[in-house]
N, C-alpha and C. Protein backbone atom coordinates (compact mmCIF):
# COMPACT_ATOMS: atom_id res chain seq x y z
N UNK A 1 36.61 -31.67 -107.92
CA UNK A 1 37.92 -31.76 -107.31
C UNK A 1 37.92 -30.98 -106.01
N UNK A 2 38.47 -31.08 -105.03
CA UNK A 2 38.60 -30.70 -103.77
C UNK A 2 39.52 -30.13 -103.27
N UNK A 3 39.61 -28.75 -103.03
CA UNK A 3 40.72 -27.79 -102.81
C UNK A 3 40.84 -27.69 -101.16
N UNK A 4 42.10 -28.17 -100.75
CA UNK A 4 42.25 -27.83 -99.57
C UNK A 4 43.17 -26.89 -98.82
N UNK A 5 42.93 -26.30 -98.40
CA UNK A 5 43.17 -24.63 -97.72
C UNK A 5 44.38 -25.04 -96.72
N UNK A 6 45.73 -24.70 -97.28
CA UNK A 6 46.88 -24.98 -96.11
C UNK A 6 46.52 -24.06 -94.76
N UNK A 7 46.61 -24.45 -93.79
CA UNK A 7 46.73 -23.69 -92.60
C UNK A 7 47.54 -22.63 -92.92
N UNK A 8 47.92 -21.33 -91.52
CA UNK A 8 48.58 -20.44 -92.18
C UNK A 8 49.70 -20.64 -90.93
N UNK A 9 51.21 -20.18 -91.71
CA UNK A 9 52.12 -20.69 -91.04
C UNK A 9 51.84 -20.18 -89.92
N UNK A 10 52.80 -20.91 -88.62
CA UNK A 10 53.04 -20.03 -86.85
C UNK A 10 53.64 -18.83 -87.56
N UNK A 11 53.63 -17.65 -86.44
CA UNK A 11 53.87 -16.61 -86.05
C UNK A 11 55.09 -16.93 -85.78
N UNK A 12 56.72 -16.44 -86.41
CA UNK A 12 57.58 -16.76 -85.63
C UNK A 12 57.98 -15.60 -84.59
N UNK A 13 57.11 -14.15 -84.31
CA UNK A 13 57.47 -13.40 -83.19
C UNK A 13 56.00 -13.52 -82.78
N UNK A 14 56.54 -13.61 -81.04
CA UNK A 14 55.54 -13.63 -80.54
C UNK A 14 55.23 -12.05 -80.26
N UNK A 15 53.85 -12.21 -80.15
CA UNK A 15 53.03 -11.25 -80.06
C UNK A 15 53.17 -10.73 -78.60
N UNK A 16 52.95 -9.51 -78.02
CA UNK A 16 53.31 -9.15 -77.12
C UNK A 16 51.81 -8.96 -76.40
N UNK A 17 50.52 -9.01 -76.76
CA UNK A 17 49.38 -9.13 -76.80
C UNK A 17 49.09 -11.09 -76.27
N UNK A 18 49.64 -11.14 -76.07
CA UNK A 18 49.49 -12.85 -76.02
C UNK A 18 50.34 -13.19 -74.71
N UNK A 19 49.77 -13.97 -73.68
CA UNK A 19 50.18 -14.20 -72.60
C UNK A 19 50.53 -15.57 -72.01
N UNK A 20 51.05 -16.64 -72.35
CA UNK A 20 51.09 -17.91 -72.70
C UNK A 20 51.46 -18.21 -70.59
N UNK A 21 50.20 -18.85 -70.73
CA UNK A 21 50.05 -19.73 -69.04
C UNK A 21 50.92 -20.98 -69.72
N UNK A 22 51.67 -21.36 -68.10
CA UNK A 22 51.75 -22.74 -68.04
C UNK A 22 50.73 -23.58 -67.24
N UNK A 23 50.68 -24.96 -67.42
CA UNK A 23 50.09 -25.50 -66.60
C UNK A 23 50.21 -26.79 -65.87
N UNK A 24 50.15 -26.94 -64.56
CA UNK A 24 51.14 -27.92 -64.25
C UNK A 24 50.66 -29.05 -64.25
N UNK A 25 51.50 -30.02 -64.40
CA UNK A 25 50.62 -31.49 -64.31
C UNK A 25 50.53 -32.00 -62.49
N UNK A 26 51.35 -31.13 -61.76
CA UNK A 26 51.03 -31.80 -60.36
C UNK A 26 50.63 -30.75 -59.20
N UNK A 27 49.50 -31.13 -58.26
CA UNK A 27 49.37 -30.15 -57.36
C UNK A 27 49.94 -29.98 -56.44
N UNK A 28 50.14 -28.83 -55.84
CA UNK A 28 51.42 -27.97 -55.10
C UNK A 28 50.43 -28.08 -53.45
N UNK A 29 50.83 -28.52 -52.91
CA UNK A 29 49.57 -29.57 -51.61
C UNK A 29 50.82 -29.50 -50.38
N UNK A 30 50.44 -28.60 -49.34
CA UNK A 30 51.57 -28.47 -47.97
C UNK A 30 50.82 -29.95 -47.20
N UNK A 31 51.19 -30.95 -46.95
CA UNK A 31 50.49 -31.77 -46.14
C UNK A 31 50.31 -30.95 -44.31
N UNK A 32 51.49 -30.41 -44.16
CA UNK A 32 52.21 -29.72 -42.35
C UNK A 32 50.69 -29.65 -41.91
N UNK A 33 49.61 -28.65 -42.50
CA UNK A 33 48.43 -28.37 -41.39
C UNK A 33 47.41 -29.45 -41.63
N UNK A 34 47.21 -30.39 -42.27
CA UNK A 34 46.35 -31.87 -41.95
C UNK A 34 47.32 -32.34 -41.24
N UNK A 35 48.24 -32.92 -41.27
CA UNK A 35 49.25 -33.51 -40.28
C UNK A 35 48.85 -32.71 -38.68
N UNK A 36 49.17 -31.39 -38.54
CA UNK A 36 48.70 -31.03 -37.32
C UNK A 36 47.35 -30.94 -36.48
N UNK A 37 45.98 -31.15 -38.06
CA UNK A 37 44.63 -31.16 -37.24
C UNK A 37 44.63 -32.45 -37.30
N UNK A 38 45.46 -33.40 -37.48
CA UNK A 38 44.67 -34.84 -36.77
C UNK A 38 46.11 -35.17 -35.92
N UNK A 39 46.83 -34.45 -35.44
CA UNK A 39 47.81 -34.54 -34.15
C UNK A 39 47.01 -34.34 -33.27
N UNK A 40 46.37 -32.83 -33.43
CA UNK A 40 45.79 -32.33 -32.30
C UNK A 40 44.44 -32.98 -31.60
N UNK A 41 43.63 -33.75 -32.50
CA UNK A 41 42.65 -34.45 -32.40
C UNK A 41 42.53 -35.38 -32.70
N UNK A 42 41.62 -36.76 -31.97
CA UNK A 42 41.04 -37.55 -32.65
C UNK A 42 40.60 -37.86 -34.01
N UNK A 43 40.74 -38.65 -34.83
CA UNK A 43 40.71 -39.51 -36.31
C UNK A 43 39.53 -38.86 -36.62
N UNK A 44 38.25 -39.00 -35.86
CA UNK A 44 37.35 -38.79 -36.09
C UNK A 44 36.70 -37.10 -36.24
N UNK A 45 37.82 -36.45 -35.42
CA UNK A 45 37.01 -35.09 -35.03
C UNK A 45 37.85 -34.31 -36.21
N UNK A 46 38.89 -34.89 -36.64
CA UNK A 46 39.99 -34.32 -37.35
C UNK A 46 38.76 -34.13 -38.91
N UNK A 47 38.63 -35.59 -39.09
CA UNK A 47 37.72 -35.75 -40.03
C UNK A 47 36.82 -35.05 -40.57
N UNK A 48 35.80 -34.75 -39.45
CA UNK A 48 34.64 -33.66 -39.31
C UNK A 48 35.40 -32.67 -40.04
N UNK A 49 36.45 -32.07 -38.65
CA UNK A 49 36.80 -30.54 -39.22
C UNK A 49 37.22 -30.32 -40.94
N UNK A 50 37.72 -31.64 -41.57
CA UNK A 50 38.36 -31.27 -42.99
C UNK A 50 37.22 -31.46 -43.72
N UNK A 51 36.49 -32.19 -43.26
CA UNK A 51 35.16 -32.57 -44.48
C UNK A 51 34.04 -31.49 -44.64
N UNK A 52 33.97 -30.64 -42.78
CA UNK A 52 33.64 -28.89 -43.32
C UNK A 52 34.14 -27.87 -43.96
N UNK A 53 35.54 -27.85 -43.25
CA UNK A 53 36.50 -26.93 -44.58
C UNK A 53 36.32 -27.04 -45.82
N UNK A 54 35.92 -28.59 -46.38
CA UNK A 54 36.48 -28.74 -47.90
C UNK A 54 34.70 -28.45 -47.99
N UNK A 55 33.62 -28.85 -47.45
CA UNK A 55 32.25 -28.24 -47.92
C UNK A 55 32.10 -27.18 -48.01
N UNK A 56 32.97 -26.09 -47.24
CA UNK A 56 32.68 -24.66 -47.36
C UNK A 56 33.52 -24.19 -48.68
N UNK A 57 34.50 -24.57 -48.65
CA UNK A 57 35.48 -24.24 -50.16
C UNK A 57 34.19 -24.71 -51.24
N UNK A 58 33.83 -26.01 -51.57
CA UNK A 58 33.10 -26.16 -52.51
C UNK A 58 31.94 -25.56 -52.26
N UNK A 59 31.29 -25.10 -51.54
CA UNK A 59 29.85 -23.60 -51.41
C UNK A 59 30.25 -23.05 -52.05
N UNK A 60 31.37 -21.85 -51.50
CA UNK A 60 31.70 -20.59 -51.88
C UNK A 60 32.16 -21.14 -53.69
N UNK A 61 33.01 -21.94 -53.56
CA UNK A 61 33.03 -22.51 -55.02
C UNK A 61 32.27 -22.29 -56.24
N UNK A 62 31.34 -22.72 -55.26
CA UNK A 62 29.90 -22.71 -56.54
C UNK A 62 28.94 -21.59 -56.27
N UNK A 63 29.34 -20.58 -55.77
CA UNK A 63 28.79 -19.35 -55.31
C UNK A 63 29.66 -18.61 -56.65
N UNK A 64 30.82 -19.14 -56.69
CA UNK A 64 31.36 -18.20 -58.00
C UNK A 64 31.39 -18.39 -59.14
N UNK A 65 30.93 -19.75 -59.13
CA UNK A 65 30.30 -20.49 -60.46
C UNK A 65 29.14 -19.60 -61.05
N UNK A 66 28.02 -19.53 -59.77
CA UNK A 66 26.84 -19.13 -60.33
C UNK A 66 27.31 -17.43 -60.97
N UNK A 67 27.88 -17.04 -60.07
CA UNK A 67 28.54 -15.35 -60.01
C UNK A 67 29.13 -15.24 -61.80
N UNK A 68 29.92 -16.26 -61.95
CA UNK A 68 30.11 -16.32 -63.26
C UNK A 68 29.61 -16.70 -64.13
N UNK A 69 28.76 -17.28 -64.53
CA UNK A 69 27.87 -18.03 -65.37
C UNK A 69 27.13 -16.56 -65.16
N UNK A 70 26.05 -15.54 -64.43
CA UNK A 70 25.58 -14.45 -64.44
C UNK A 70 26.03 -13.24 -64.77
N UNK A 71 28.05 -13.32 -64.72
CA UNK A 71 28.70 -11.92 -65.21
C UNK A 71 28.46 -10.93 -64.20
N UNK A 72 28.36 -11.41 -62.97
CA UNK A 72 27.93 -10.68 -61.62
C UNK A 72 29.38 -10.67 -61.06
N UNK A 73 30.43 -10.24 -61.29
CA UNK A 73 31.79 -10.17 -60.82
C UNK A 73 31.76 -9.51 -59.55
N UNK A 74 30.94 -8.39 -59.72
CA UNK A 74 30.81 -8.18 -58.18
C UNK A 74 30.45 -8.79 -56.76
N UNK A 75 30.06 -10.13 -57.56
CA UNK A 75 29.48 -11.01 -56.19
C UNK A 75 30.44 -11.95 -56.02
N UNK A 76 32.24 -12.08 -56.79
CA UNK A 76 32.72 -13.06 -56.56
C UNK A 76 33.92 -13.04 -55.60
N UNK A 77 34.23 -11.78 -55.38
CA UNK A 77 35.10 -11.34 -54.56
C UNK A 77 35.15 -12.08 -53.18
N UNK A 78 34.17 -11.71 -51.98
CA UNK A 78 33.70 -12.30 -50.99
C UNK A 78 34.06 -13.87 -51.03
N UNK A 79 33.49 -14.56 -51.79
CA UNK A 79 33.79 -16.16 -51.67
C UNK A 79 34.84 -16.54 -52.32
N UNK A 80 35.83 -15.83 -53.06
CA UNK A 80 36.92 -16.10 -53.49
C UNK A 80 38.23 -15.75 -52.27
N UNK A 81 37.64 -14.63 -51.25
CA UNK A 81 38.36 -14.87 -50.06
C UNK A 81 38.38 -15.67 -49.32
N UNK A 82 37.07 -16.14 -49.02
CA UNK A 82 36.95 -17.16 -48.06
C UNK A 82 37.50 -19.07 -48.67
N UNK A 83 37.65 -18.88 -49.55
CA UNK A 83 38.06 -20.02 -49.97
C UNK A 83 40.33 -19.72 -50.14
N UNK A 84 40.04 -18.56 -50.65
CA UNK A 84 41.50 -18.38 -50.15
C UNK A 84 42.28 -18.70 -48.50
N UNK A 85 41.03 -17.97 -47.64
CA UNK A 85 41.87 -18.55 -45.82
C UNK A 85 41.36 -20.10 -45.69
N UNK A 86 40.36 -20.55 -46.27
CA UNK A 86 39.95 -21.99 -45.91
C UNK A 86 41.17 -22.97 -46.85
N UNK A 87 41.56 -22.54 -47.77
CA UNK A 87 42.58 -23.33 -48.60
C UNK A 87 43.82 -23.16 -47.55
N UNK A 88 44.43 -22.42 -47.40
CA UNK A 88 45.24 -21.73 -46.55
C UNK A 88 45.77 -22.83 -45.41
N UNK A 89 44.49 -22.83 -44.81
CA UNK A 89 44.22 -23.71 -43.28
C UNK A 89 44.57 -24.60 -43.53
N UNK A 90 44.26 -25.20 -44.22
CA UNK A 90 44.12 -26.68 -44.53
C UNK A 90 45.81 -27.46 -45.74
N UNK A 91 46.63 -26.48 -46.14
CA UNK A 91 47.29 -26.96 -47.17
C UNK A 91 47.42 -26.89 -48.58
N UNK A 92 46.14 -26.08 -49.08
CA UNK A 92 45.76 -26.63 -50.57
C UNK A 92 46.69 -25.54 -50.96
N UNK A 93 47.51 -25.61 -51.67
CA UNK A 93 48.80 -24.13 -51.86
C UNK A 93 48.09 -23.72 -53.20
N UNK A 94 48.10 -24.54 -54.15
CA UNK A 94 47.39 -24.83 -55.48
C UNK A 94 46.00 -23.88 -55.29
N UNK A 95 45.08 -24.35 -54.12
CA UNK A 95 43.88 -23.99 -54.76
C UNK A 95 43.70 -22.61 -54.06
N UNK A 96 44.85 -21.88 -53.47
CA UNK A 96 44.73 -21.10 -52.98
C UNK A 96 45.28 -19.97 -53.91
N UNK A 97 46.64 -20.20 -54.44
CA UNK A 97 46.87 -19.63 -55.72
C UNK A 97 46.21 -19.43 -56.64
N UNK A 98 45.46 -20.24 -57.10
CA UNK A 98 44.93 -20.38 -58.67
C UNK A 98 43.52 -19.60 -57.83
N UNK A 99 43.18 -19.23 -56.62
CA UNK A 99 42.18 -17.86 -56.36
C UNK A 99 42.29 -17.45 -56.24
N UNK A 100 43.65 -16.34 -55.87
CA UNK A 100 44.73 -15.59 -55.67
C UNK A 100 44.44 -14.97 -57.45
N UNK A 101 45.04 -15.86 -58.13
CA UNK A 101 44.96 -15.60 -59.51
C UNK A 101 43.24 -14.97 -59.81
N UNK A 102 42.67 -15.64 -59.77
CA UNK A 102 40.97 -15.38 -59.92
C UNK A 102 40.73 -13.92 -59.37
N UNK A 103 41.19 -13.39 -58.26
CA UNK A 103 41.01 -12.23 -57.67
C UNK A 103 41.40 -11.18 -58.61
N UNK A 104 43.03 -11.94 -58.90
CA UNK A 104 43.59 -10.34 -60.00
C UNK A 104 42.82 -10.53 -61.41
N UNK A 105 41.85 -11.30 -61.64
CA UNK A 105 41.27 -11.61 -62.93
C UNK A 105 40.05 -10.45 -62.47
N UNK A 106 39.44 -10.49 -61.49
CA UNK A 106 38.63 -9.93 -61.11
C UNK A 106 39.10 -8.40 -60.78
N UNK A 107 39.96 -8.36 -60.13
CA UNK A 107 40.35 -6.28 -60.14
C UNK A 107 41.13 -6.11 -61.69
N UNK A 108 41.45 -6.93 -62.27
CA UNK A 108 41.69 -6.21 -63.83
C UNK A 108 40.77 -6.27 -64.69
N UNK A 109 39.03 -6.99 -64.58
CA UNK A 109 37.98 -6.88 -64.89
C UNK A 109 38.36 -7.73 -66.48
N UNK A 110 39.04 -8.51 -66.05
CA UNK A 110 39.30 -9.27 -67.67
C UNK A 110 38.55 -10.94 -67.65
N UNK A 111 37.43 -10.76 -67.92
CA UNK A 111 36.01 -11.94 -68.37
C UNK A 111 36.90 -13.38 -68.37
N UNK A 112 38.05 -12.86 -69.66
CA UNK A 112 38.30 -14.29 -70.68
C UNK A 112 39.70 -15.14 -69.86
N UNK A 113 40.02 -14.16 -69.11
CA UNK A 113 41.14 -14.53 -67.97
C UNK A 113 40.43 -15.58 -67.34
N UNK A 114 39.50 -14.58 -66.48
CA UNK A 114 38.75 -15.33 -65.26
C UNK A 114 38.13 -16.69 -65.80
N UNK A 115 37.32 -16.49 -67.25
CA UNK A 115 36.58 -17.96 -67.23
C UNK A 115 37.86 -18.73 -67.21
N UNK A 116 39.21 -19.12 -67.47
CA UNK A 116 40.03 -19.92 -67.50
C UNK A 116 40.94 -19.93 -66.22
N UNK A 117 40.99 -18.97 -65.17
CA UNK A 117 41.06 -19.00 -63.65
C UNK A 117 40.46 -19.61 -63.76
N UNK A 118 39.35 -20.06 -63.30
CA UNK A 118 38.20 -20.56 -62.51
C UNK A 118 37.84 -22.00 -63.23
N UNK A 119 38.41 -22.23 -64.31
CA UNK A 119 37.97 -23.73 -64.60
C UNK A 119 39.63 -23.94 -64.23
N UNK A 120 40.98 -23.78 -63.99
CA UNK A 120 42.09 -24.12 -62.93
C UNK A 120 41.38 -24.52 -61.44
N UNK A 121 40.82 -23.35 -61.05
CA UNK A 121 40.58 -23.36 -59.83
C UNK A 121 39.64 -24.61 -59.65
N UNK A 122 38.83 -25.16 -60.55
CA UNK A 122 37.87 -25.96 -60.23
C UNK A 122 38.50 -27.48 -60.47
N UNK A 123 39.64 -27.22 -61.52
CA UNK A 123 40.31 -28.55 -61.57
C UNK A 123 40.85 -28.95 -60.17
N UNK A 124 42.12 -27.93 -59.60
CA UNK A 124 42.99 -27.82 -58.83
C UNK A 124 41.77 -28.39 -57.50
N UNK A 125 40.76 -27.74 -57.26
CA UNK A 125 39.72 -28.33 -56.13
C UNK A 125 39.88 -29.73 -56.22
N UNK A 126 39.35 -29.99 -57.25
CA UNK A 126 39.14 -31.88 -57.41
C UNK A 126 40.20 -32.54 -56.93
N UNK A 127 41.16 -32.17 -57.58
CA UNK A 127 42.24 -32.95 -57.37
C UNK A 127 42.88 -32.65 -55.86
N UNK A 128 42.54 -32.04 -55.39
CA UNK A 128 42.93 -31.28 -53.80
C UNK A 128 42.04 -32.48 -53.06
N UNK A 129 40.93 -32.63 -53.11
CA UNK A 129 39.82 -33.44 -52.14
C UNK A 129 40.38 -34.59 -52.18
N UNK A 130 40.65 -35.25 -53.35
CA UNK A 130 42.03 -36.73 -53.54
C UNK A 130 42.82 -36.98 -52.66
N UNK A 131 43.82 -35.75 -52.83
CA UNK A 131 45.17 -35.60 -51.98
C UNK A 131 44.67 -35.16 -50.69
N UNK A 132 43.82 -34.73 -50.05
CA UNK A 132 43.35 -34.68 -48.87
C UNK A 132 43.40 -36.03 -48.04
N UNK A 133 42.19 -36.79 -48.62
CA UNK A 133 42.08 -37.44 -48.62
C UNK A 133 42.83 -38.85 -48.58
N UNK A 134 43.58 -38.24 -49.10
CA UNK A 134 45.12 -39.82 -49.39
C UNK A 134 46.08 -39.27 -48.86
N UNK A 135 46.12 -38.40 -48.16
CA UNK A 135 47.53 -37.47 -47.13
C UNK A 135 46.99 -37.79 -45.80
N UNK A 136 45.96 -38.18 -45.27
CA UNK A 136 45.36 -38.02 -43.80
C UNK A 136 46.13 -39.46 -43.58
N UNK A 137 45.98 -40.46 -44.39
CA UNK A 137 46.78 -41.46 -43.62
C UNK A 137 48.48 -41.32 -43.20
N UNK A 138 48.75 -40.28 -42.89
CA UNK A 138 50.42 -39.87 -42.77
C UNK A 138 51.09 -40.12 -41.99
């Protein structure tokens, strides 16, 4: 015969130890500074400039990938700035926040924060290069 183990009820007080993120279903994207680098320039040069911005965000990106995957926190600081002013430049409000967030994961030295910063931050990227991408025709 087969005994099966009820789950154990919810908690009806929450724990004060417990920090409940939301998470949004849409990204928070200023179009104003792509709108102004392809005012200021040619289709083409506009182009260039966003398709380096967004290669340097995804470097440093994966500069903090490796940083994390090694538990080298000290090496993630640096490219978590530079992807903060390159997000900045460009609009990404989202992916600038959610490294904003990653930073204070990093000066409060809390591991289990950061691995879940940083897979935000890596969603919020993806979906940023999309809306880049589908905002330039404006």
């Amino acid at each position: 015969m087969k005994t099966i183990t009820p789950f154990p009820a919810p908690v009806s007080v929450p724990s004060s130890d417990v920090v409940v993120l939301s998470c949004h279903d849409h990204l928070h994207f200023d179009p104003a500074p792509l709108a102004r680098i392809f005012a200021e320039r040619n289709t083409q040069d506009a182009e260039e400039i966003i398709c380096r911005m967004l290669e340097d965000i995804a470097m440093r990106l994966d500069m903090l990938q490796a940083a994390l995957a090694e538990r080298a926190f000290s090496k993630m600081e640096r490219p978590a700035r530079r992807i903060a002013a390159v997000a900045d430049q460009i609009g990404l409000t989202e992916v600038s926040v959610a490294v904003d967030h990653v930073r204070t994961c990093l000066a409060q030295h809390d591991a289990i924060a950061l691995d879940a910063t940083m897979a935000r931050l890596e969603r919020g990227f993806d979906v940023a290069v999309s809306e880049v991408w589908g905002g330039r025709d404006m």
